[in-house]
Protein backbone atom coordinates (compact mmCIF):
# COMPACT_ATOMS: atom_id res chain seq x y z
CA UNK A 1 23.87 -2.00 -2.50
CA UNK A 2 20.93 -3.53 0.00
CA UNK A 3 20.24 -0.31 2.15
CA UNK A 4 19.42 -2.81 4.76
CA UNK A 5 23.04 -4.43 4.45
CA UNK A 6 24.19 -0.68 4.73
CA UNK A 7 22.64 0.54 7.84
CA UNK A 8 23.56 -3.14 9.57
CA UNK A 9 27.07 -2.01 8.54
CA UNK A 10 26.30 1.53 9.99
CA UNK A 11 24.91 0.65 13.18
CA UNK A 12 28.07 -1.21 14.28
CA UNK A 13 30.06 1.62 13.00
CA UNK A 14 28.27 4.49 14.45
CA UNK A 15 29.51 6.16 17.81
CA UNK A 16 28.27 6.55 21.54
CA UNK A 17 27.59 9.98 20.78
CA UNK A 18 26.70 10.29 17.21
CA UNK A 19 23.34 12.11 16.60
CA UNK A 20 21.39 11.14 13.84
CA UNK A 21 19.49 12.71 10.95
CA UNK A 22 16.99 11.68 9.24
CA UNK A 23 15.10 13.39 5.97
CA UNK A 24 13.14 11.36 3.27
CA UNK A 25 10.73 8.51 2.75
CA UNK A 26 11.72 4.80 2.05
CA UNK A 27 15.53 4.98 2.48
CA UNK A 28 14.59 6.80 5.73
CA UNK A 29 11.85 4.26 6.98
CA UNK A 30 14.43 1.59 6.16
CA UNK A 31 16.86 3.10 8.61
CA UNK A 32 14.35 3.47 11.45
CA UNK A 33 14.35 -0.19 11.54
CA UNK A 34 18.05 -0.87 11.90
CA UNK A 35 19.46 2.39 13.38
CA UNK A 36 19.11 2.89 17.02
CA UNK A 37 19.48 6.49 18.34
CA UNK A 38 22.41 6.49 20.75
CA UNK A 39 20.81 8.14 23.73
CA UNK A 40 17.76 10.78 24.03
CA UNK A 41 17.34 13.18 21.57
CA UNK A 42 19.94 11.95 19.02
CA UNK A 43 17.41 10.82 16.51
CA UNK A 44 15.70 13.90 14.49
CA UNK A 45 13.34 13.34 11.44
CA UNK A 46 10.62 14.92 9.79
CA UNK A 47 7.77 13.71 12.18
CA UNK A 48 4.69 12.12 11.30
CA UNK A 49 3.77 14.04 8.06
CA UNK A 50 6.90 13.58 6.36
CA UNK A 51 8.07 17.22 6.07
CA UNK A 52 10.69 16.62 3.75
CA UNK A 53 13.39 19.27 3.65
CA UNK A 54 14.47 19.57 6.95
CA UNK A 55 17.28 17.70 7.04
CA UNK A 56 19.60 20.10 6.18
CA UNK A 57 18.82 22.51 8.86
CA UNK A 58 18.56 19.75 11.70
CA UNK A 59 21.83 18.65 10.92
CA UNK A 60 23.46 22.38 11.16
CA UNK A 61 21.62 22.80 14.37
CA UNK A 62 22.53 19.59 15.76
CA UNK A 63 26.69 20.29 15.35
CA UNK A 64 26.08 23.85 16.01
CA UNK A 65 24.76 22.44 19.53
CA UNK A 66 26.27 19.49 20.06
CA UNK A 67 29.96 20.25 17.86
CA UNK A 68 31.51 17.34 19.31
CA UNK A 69 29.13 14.78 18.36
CA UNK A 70 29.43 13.21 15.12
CA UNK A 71 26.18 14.35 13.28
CA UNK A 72 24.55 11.58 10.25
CA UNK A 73 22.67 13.27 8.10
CA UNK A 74 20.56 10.04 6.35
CA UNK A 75 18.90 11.51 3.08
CA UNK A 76 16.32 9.44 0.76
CA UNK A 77 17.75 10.90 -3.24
CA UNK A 78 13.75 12.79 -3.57
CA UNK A 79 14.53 14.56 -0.16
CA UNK A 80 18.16 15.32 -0.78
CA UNK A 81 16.94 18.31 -3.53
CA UNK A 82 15.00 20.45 -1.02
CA UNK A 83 18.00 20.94 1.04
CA UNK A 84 21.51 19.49 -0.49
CA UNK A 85 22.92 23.30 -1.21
CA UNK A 86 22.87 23.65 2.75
CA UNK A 87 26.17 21.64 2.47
CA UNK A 88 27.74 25.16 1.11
CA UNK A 89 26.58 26.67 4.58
CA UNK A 90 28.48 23.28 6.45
CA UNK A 91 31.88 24.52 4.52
CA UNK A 92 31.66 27.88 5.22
CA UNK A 93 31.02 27.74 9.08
CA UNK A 94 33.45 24.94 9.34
CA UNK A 95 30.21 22.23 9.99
CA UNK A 96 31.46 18.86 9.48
CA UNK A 97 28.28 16.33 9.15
CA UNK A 98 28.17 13.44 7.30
CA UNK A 99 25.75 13.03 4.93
CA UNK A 100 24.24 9.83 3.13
CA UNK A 101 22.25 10.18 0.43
CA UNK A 102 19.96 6.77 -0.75
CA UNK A 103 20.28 6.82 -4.43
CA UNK A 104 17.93 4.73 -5.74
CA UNK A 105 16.81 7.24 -8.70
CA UNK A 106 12.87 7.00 -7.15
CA UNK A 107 10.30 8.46 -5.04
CA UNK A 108 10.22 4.74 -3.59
CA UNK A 109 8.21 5.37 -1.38
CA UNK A 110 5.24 6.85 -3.16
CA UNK A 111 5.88 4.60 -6.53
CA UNK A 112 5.64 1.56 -4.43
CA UNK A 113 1.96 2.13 -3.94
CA UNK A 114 1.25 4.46 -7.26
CA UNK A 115 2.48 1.51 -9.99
CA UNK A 116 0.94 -1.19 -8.01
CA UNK A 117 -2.45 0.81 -8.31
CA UNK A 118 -2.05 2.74 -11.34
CA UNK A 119 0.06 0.78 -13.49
CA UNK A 120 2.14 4.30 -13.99
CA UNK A 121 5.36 6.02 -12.99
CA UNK A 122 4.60 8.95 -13.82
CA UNK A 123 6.16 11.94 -11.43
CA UNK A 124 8.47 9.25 -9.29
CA UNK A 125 11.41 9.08 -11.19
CA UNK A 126 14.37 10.44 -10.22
CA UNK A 127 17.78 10.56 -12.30
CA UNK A 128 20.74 8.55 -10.45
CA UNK A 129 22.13 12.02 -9.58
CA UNK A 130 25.75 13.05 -9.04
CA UNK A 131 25.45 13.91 -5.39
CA UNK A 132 29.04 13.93 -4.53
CA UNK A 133 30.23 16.16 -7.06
CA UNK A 134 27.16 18.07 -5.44
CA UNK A 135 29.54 18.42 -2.39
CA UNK A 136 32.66 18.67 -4.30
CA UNK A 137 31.56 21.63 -5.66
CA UNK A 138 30.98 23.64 -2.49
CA UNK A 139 34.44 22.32 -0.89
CA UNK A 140 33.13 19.33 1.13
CA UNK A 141 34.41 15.85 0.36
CA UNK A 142 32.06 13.50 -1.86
CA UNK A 143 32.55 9.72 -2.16
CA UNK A 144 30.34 7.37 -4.63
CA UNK A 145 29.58 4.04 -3.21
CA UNK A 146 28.56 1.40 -5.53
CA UNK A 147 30.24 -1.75 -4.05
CA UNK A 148 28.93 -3.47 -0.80
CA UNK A 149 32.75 -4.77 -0.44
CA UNK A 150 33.55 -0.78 0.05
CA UNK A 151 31.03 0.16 2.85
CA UNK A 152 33.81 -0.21 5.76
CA UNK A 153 36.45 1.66 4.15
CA UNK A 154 34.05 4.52 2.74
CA UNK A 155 32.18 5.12 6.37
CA UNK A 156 36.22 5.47 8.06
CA UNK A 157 37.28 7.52 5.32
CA UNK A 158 34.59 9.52 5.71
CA UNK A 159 34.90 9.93 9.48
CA UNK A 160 38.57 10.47 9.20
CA UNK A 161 37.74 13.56 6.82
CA UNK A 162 34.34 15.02 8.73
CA UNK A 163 37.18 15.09 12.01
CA UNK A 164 38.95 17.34 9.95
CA UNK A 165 36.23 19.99 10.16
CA UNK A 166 34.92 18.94 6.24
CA UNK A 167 31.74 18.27 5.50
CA UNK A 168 31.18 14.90 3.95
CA UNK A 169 28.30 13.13 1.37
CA UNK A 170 28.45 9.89 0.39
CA UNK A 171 26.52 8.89 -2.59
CA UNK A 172 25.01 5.18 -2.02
CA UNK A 173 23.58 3.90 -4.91
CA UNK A 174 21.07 1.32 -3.22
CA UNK A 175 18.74 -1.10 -5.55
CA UNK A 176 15.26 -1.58 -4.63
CA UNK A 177 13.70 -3.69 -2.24
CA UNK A 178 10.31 -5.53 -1.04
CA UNK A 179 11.20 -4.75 3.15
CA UNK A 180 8.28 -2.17 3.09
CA UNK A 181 5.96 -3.41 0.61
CA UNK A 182 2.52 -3.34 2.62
CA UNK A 183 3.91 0.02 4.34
CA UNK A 184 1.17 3.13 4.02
CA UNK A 185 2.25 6.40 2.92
CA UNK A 186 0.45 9.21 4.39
């Protein structure tokens, strides 16, 4: 799937009062150019270094403060495995964000720059993980989405569950793309 076909799809289906979550590199950069935070402080990232990890723990403080908002946790795959067994803490205290993890099996965001100038791979591969068997396992609801055809009825399902106080993850398996070639990584 075209993560820029996804967030267009997201950003009509997102909420006046969603709050939004962002934790990784090129998947993450993508969606700061489509998604628009809703009103002040309903956008929360990693800042300017990249701090990857955090998302996570934004997104339990975010429905801890703000329970009736519908929280987005947007993960890039590399950033997802600092802080994916968090979703056991969303079951247990009855935390119901939705997370979306880019699976696109790199470190885009780094090997964009690093083959181009090295001619090597090396340390920004990433397997095509089973993320939603991730959340399975710890009693939250996991969908796979491969098809572009099954965005709509993925992100309602997915709502539908998270108002049932369940945490959600969809895995997006996204192919690669030239939209940030030219970008600098810090």
């Amino acid at each position: 799937i075209n993560p820029l076909h996804f967030f267009t799809e997201l950003e009509s289906f997102l909420d006046d009062s969603s709050l939004i979550v962002a934790d990784g590199g090129d998947f993450v950069a993508t969606a700061s150019y489509i998604l628009r935070p809703r009103k002040p402080l309903s956008w929360l990232d990693p800042g300017v270094f990249g701090t990857l990890g955090v998302g996570a723990g934004f997104a339990l403080g975010a429905k801890t403060s703000r329970p009736d908002s519908e929280v987005w946790l947007i993960y890039g795959d590399g950033a997802a495995g600092y802080s994916l067994q968090e979703l056991d803490t969303m079951v247990r205290h009855g935390l119901p964000v939705i997370a979306v993890v880019g699976n696109d099996g790199a470190w885009a965001q780094i090997a964009r720059e690093q083959v181009e100038l090295l001619n090597d791979d090396v340390g920004t591969v990433l397997n095509r993980s089973a993320y939603h068997q991730v959340a399975e396992g710890f009693g939250g609801k996991g969908f796979l989405l491969e098809r572009t055809e099954d965005i709509p009825k993925v992100l309602d399902q997915a709502r539908k569950i998270a108002r049932t106080g369940i945490p959600v993850l969809i895995n997006l398996l996204i192919g690669k793309t030239d939209f940030r070639k030219g970008s600098i990584s810090v």
